[in-house]
C-alpha atoms as a PDB file:
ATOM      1  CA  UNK A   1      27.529 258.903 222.143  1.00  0.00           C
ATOM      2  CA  UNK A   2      30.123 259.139 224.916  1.00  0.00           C
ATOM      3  CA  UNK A   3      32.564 256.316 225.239  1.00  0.00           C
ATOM      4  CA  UNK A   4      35.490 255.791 227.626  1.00  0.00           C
ATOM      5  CA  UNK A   5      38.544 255.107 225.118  1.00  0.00           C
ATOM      6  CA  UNK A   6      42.139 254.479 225.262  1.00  0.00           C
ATOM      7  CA  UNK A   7      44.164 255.953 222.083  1.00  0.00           C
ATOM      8  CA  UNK A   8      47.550 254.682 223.612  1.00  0.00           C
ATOM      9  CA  UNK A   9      48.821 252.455 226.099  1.00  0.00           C
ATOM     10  CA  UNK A  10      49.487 253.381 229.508  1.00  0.00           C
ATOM     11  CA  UNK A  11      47.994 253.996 233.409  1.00  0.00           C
ATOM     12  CA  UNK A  12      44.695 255.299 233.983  1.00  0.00           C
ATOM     13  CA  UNK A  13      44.804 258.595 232.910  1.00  0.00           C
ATOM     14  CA  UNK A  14      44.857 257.501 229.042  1.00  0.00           C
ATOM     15  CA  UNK A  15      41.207 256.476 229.524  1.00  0.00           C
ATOM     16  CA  UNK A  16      39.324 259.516 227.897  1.00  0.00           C
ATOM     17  CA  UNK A  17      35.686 260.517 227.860  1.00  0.00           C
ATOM     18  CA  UNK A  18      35.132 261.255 223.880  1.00  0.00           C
ATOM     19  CA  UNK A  19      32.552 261.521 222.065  1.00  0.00           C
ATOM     20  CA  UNK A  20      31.877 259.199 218.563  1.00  0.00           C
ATOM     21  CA  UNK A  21      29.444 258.169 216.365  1.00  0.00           C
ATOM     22  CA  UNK A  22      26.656 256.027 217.963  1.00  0.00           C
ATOM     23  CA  UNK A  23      26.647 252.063 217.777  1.00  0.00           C
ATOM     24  CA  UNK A  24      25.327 250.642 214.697  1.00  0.00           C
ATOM     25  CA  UNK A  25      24.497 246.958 214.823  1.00  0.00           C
ATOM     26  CA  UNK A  26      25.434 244.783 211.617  1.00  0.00           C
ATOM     27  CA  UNK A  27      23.428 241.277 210.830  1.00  0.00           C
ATOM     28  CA  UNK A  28      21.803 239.887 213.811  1.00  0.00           C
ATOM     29  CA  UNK A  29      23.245 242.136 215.990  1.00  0.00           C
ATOM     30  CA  UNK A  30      21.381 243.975 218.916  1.00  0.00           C
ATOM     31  CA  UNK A  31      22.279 247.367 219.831  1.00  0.00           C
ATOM     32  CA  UNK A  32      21.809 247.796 223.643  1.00  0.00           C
ATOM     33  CA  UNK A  33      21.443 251.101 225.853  1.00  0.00           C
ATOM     34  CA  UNK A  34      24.346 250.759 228.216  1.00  0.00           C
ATOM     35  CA  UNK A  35      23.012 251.314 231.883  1.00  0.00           C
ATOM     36  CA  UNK A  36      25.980 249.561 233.534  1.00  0.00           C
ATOM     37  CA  UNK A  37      29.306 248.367 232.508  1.00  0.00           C
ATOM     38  CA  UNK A  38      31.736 246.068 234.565  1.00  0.00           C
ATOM     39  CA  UNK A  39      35.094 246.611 234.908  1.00  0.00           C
ATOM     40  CA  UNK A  40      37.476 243.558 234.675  1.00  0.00           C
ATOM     41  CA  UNK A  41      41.351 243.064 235.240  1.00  0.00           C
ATOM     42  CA  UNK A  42      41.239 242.258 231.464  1.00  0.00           C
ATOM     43  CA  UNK A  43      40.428 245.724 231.271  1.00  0.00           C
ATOM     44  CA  UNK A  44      43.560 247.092 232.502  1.00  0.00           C
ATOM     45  CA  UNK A  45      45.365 244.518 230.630  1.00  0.00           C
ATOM     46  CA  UNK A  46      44.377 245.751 227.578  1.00  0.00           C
ATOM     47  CA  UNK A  47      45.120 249.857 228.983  1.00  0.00           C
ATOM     48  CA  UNK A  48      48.532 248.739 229.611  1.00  0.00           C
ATOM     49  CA  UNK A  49      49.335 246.841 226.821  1.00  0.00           C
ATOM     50  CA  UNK A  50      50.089 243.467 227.895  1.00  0.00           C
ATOM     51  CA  UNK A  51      47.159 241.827 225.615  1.00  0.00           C
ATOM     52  CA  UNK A  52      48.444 240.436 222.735  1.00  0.00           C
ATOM     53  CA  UNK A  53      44.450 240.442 221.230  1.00  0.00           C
ATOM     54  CA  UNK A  54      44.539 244.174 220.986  1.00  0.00           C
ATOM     55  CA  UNK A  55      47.853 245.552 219.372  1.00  0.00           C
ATOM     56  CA  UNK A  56      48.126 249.519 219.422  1.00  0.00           C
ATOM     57  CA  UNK A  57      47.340 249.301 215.872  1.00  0.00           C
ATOM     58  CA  UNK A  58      44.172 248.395 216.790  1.00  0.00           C
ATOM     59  CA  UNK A  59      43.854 251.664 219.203  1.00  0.00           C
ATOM     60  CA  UNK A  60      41.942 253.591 219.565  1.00  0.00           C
ATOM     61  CA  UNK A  61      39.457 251.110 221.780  1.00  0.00           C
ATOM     62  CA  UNK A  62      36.313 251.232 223.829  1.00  0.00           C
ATOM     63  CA  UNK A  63      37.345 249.131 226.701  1.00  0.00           C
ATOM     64  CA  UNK A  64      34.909 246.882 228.464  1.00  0.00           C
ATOM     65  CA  UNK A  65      33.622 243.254 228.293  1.00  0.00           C
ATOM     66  CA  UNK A  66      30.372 243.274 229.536  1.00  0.00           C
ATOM     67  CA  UNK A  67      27.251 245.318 230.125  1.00  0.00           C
ATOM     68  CA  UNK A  68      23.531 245.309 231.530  1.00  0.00           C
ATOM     69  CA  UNK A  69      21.035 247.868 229.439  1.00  0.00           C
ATOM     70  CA  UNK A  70      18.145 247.870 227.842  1.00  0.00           C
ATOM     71  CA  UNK A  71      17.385 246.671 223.841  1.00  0.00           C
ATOM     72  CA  UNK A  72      17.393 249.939 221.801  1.00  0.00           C
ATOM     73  CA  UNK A  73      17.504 248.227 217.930  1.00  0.00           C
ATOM     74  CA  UNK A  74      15.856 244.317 218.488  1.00  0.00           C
ATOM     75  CA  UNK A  75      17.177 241.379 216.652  1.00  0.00           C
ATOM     76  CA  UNK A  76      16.028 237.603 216.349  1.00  0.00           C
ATOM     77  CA  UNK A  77      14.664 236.687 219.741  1.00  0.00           C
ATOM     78  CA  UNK A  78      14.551 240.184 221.238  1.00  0.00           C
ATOM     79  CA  UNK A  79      11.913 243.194 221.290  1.00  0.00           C
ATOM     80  CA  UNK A  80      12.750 246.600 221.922  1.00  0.00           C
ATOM     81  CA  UNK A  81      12.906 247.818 225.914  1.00  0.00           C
ATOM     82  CA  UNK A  82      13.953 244.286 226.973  1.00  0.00           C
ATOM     83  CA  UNK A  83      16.082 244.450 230.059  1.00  0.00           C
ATOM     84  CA  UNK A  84      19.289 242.137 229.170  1.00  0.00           C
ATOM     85  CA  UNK A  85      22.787 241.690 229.865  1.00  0.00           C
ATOM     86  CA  UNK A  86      25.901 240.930 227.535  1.00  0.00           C
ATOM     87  CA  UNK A  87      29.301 239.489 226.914  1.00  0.00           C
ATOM     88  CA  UNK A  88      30.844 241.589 224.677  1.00  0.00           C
ATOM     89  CA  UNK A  89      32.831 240.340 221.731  1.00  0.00           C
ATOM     90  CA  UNK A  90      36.360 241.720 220.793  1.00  0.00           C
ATOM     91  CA  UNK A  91      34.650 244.217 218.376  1.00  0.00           C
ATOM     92  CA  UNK A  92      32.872 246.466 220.549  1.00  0.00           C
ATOM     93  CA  UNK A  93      33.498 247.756 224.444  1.00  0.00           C
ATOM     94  CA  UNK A  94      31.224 248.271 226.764  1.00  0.00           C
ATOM     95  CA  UNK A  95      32.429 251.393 228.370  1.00  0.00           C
ATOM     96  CA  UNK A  96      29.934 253.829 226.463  1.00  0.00           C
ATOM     97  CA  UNK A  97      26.299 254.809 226.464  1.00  0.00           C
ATOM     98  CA  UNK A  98      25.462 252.413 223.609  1.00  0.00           C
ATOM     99  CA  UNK A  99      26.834 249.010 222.922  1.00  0.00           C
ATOM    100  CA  UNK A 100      26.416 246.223 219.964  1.00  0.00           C
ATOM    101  CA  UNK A 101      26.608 242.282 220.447  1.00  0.00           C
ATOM    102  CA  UNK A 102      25.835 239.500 218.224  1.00  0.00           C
ATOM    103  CA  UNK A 103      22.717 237.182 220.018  1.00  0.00           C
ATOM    104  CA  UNK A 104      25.533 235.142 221.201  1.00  0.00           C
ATOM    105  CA  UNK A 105      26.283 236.927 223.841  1.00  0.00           C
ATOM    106  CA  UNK A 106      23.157 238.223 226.014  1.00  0.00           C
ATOM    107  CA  UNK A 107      20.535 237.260 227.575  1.00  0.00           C
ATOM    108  CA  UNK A 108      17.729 238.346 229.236  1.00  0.00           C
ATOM    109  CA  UNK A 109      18.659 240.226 232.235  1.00  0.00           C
ATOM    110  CA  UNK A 110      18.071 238.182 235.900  1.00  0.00           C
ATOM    111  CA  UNK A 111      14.529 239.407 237.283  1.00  0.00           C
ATOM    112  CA  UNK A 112      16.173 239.755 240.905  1.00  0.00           C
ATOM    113  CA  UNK A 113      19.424 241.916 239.771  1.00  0.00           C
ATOM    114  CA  UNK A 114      19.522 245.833 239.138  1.00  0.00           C
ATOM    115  CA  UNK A 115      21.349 247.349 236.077  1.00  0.00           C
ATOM    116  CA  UNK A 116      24.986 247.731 238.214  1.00  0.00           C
ATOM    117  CA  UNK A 117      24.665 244.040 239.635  1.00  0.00           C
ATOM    118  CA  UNK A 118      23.424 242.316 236.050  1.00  0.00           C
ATOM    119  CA  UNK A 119      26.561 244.127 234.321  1.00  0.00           C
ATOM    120  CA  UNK A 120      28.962 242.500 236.869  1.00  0.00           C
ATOM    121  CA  UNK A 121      27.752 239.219 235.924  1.00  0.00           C
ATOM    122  CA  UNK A 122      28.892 238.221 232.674  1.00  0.00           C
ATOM    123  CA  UNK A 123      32.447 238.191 231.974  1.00  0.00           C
ATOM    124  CA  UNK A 124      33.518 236.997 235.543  1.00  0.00           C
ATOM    125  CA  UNK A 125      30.416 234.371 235.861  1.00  0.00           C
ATOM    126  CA  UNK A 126      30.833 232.910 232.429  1.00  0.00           C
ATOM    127  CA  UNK A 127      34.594 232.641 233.258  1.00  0.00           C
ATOM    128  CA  UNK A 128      33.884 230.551 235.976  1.00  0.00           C
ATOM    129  CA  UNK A 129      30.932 228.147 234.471  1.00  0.00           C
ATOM    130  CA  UNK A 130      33.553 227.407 231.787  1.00  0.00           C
ATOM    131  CA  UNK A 131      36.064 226.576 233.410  1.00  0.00           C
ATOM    132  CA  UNK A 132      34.028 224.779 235.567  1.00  0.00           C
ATOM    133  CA  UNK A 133      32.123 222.746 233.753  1.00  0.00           C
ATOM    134  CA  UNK A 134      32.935 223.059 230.066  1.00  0.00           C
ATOM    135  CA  UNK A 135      36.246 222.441 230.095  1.00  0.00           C
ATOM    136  CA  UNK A 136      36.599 220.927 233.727  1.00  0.00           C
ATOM    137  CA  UNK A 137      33.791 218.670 233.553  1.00  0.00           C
ATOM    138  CA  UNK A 138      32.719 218.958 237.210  1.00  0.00           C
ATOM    139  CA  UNK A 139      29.881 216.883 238.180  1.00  0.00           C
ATOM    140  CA  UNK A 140      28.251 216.447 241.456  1.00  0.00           C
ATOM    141  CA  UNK A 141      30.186 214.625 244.003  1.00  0.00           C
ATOM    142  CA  UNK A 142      33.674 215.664 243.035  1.00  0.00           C
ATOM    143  CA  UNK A 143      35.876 217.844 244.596  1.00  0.00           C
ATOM    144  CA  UNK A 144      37.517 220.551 243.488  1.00  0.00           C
ATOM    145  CA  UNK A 145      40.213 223.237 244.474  1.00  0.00           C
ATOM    146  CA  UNK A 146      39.630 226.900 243.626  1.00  0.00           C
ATOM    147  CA  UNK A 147      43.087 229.157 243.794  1.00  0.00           C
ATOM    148  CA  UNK A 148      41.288 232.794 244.430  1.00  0.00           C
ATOM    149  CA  UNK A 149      38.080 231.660 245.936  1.00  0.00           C
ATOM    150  CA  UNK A 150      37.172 235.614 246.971  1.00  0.00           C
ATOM    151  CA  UNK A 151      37.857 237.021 243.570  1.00  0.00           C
ATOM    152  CA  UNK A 152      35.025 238.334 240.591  1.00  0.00           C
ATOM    153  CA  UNK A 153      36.029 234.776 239.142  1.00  0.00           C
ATOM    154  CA  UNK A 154      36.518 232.835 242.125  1.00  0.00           C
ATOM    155  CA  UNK A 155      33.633 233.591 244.111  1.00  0.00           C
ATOM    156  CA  UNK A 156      31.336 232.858 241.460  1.00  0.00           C
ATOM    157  CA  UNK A 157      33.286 229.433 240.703  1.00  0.00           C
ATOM    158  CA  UNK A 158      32.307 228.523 244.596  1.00  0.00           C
ATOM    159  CA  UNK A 159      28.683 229.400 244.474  1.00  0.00           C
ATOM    160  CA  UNK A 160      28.444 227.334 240.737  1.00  0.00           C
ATOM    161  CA  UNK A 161      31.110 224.196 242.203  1.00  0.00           C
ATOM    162  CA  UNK A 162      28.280 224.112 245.336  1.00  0.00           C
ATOM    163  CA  UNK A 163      25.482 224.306 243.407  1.00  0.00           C
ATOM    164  CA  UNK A 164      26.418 222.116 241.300  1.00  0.00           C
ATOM    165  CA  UNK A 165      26.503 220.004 244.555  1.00  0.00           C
ATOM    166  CA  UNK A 166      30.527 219.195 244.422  1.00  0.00           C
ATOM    167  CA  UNK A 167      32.591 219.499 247.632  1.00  0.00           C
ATOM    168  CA  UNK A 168      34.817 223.133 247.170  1.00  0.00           C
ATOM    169  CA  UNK A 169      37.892 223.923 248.546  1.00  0.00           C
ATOM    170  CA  UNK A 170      38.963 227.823 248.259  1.00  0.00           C
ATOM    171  CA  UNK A 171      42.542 229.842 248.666  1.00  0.00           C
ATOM    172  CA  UNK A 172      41.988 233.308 249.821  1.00  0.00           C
ATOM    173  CA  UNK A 173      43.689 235.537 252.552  1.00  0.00           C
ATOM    174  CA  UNK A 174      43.094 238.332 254.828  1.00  0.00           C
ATOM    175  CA  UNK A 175      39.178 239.513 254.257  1.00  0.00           C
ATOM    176  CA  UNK A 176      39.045 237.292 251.521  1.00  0.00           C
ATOM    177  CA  UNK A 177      38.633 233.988 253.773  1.00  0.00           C
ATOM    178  CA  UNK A 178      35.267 235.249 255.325  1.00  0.00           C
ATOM    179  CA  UNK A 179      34.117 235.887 251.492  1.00  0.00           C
ATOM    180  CA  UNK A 180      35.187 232.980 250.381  1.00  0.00           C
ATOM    181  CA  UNK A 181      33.323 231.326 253.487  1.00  0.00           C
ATOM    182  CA  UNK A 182      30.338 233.657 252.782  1.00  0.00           C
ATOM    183  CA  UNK A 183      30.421 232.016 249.008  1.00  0.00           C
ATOM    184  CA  UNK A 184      29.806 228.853 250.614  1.00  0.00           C
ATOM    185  CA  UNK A 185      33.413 226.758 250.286  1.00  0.00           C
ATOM    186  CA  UNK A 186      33.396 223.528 252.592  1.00  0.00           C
ATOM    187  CA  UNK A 187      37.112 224.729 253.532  1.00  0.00           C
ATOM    188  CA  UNK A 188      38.593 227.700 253.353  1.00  0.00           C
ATOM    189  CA  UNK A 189      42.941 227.731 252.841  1.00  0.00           C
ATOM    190  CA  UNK A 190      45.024 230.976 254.179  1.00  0.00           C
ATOM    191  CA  UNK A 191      47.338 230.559 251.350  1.00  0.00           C
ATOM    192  CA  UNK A 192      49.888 232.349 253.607  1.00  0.00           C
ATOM    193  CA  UNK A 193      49.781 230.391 256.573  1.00  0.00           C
ATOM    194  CA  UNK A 194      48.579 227.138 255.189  1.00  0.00           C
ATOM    195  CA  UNK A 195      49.883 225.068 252.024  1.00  0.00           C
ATOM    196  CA  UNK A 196      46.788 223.984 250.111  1.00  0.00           C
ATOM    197  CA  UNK A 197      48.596 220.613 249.844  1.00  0.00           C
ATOM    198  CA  UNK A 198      47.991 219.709 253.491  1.00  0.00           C
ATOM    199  CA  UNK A 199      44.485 219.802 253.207  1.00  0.00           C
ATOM    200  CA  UNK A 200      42.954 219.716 250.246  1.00  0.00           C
ATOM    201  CA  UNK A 201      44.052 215.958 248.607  1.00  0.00           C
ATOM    202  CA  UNK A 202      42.611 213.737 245.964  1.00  0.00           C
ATOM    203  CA  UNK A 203      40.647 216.309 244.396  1.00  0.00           C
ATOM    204  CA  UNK A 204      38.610 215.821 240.927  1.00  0.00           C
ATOM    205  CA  UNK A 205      39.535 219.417 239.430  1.00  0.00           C
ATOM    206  CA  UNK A 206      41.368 222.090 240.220  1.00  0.00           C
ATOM    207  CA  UNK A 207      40.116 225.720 238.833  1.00  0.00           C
ATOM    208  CA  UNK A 208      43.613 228.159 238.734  1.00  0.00           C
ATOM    209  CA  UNK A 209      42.997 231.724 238.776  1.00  0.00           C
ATOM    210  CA  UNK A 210      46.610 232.431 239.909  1.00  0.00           C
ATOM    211  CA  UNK A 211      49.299 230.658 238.043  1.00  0.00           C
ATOM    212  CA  UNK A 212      53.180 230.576 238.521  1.00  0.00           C
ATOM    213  CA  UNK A 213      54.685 228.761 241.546  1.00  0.00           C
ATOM    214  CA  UNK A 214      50.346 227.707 242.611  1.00  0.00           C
ATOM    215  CA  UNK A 215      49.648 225.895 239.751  1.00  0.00           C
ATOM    216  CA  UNK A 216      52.858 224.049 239.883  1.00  0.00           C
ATOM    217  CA  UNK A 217      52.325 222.694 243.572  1.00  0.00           C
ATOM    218  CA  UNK A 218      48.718 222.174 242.045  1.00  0.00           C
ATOM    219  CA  UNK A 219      49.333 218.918 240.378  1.00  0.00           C
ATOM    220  CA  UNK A 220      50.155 217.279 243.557  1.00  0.00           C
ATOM    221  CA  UNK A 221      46.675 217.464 244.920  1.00  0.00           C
ATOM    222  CA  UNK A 222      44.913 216.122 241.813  1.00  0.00           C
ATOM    223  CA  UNK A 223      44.025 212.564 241.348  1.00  0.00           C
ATOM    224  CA  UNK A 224      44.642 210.235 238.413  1.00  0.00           C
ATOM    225  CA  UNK A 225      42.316 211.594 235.218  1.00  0.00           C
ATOM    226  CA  UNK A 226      41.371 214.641 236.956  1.00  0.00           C
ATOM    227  CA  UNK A 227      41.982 218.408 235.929  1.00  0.00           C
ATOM    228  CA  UNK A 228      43.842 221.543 236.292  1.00  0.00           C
ATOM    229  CA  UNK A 229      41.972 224.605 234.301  1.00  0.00           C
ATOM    230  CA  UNK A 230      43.879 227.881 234.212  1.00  0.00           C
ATOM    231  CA  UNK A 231      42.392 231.177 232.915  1.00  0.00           C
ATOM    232  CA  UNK A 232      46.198 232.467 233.496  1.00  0.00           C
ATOM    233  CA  UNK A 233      48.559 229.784 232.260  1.00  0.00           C
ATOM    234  CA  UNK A 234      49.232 227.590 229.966  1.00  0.00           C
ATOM    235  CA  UNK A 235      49.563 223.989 232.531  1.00  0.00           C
ATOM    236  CA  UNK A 236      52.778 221.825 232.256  1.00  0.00           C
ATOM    237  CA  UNK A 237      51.961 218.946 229.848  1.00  0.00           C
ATOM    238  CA  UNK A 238      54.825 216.506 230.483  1.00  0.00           C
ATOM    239  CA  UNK A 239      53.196 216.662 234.173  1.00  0.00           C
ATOM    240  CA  UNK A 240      49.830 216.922 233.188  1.00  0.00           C
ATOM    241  CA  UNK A 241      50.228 213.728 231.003  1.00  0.00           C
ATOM    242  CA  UNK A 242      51.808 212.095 233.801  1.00  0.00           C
ATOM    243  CA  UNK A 243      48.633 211.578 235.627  1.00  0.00           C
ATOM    244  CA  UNK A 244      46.155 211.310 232.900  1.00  0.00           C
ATOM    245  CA  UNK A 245      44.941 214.943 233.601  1.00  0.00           C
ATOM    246  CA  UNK A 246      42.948 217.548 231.129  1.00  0.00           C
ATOM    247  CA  UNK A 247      45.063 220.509 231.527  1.00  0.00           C
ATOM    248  CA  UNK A 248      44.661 223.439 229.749  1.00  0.00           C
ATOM    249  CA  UNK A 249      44.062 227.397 229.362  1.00  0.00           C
ATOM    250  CA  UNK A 250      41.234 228.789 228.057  1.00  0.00           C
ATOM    251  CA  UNK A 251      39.355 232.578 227.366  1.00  0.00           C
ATOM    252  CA  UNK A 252      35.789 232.558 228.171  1.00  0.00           C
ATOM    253  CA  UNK A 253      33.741 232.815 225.065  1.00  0.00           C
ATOM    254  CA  UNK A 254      29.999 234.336 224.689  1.00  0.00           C
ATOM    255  CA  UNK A 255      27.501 232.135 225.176  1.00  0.00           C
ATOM    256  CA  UNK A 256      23.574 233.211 225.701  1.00  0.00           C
ATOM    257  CA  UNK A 257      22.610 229.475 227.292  1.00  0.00           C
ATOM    258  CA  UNK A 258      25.786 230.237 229.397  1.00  0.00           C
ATOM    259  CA  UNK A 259      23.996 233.445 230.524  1.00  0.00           C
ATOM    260  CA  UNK A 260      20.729 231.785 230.711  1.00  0.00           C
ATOM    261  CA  UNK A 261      21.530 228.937 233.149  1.00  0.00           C
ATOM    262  CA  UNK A 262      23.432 231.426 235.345  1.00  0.00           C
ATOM    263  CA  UNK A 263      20.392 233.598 235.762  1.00  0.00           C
ATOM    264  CA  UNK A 264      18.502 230.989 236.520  1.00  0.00           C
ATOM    265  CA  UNK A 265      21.134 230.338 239.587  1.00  0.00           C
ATOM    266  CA  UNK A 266      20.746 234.039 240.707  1.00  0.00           C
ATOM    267  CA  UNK A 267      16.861 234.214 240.777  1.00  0.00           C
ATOM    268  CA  UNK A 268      16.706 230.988 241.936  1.00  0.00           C
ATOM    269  CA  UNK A 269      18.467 232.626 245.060  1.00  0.00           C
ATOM    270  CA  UNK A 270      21.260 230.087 244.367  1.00  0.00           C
ATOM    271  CA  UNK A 271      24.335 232.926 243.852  1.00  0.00           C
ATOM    272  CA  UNK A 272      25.092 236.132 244.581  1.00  0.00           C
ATOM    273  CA  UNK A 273      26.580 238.735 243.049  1.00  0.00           C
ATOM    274  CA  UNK A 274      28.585 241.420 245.040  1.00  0.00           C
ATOM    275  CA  UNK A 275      29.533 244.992 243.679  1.00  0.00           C
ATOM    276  CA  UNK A 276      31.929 246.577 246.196  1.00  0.00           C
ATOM    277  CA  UNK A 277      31.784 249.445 243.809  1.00  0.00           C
ATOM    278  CA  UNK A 278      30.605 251.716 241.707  1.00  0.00           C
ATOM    279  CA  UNK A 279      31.733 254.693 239.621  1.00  0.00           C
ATOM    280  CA  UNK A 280      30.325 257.161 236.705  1.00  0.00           C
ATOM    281  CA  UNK A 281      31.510 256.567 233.620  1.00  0.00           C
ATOM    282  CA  UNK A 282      33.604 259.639 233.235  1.00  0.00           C
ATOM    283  CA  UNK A 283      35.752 258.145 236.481  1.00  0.00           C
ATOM    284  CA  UNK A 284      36.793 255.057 234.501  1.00  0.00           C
ATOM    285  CA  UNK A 285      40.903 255.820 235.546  1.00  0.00           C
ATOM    286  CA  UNK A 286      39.328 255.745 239.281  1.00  0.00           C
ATOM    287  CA  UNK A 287      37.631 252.253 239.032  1.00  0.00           C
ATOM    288  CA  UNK A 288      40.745 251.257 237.381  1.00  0.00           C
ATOM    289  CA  UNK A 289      43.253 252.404 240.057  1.00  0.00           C
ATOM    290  CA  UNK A 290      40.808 250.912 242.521  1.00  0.00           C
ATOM    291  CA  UNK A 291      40.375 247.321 241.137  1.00  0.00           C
ATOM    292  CA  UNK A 292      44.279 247.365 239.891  1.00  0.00           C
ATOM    293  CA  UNK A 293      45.648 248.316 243.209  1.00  0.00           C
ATOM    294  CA  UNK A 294      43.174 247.942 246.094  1.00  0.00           C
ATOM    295  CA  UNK A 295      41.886 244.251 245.086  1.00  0.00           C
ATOM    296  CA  UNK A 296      38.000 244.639 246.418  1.00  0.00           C
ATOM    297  CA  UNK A 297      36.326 242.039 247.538  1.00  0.00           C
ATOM    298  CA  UNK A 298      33.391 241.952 244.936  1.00  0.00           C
ATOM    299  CA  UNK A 299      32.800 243.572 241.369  1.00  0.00           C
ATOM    300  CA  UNK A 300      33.617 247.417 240.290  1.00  0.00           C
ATOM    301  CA  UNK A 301      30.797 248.511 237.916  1.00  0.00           C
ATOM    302  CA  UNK A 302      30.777 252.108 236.252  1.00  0.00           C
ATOM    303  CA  UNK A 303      27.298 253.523 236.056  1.00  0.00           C
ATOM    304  CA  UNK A 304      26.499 254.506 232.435  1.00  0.00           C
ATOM    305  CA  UNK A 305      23.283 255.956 232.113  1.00  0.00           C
END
């Protein structure tokens, strides 16, 4: 099968087209025929070398986290030809024609989504119901702050925070205010004309998808017992503690119910899912330059099959 690898660190031209031995799924494994595959800034992470899960001795790698495809080899609670999407585990990438995951990851793929807009689900949309929800405990009502409202996390973490009925504040700039806006946030905060302090206050969580100097100024806005989830950064406990708050950093983690419920959402016409892009698979280093450098406002997908 053909499978976009990187056999040393570096910028996108180390991702090579080559050529292995199929998939084969282990235990309760599926093996899925890879229509779509998302690409993610973890992604170029990883190509770079900053990831301390994937040393180079563990090169070389089939990058890519998650995938929409159909089931080639079935497993408990699958049949063959059932249209699904996955969050890949550490094991396996999702850049290639075939693709393994344990049931833990996928689910069956939402009725209203083509292959390229199911694969851009997973990673980024389980991201944000996590942080949401499992570790930020929103609950209807509440308020909470996204930092990168317009992002593949951030806009899904607006459409889930409003669904979930709670009142959503989003920083974004330039283009990204009208898709944060389109996302559905109550208010909308030019981060570089406007300090979020001065207008969002009191609020129940707030979701940081930026880090550094942000999160800092963050625990000013938060109320006694609230929150401050980070995908980026570890939060300051001396301050955290200091108001009672749950502050932590976490990775998103497959989880089929995850998957599930957020399908639900989408056919339910409750969230969108925007690809600004698309690429074949053999122009992986182009999707990479383009979603490292260029920032799009939506998902870049590569087109597998």
């Amino acid at each position: 099968m053909k499978a976009v690898r990187i056999h040393h660190f570096g910028d996108p031209s180390v991702l090579e087209v080559d050529e292995i031995d199929r998939a084969r799924p282990t235990g309760d494994q599926l093996l899925i025929h890879v229509k779509a595959a998302s690409v993610n800034p973890v992604d170029f992470k990883i190509r770079k070398g900053g990831y301390p899960l994937v040393p180079e001795s563990r090169l070389p790698i089939t990058l890519g986290r998650d995938v929409a495809g159909v089931v080639e080899q079935a497993a408990d609670g699958f049949a063959v030809g059932d249209e699904v999407y996955a969050h890949l585990d550490w094991a396996d990438g999702g850049y290639a024609e075939y693709a393994v995951v344990a049931p833990a990851g996928v689910a069956r793929k939402p009725k209203s989504l083509d292959m390229i807009h199911a694969a851009a689900v997973p990673l980024a949309a389980t991201t944000a119901w996590q942080g949401l929800f499992q570790h930020g405990g929103l609950k209807t009502g509440q308020r909470v702050l996204i930092h990168g409202g317009s992002g593949g996390v951030g806009g899904f973490a607006v459409q889930f925070a409003k669904a979930a009925g709670a009142y959503v504040y989003a920083t974004a700039s330039g283009k990204g205010i009208e898709a944060a806006r389109a996302y559905g946030a109550d208010e909308v905060i030019d981060y570089k004309s406007q300090r979020f302090e001065d207008v969002a206050k009191d609020v129940d969580l707030v979701f940081d998808l930026i880090g550094g100097e942000t999160q800092d100024r963050s625990f000013g806005v938060i109320k006694q017992g609230g929150a401050l989830i980070s995908t980026v950064q570890e939060p300051d406990k001396t301050k955290a503690a200091a108001k009672d708050l749950t502050a932590k950093r976490y990775m998103a983690q497959p989880n089929a119910d995850h998957l599930k419920r957020i399908g639900e959402l989408i056919d339910a016409g409750k969230v969108k899912v925007v690809v600004a892009e698309t690429y074949p698979l053999k122009d992986a280093p182009a999707a990479h330059k383009s979603l490292e450098g260029g920032h799009p406002l939506g998902k870049v997908v590569l087109e597998v099959a």
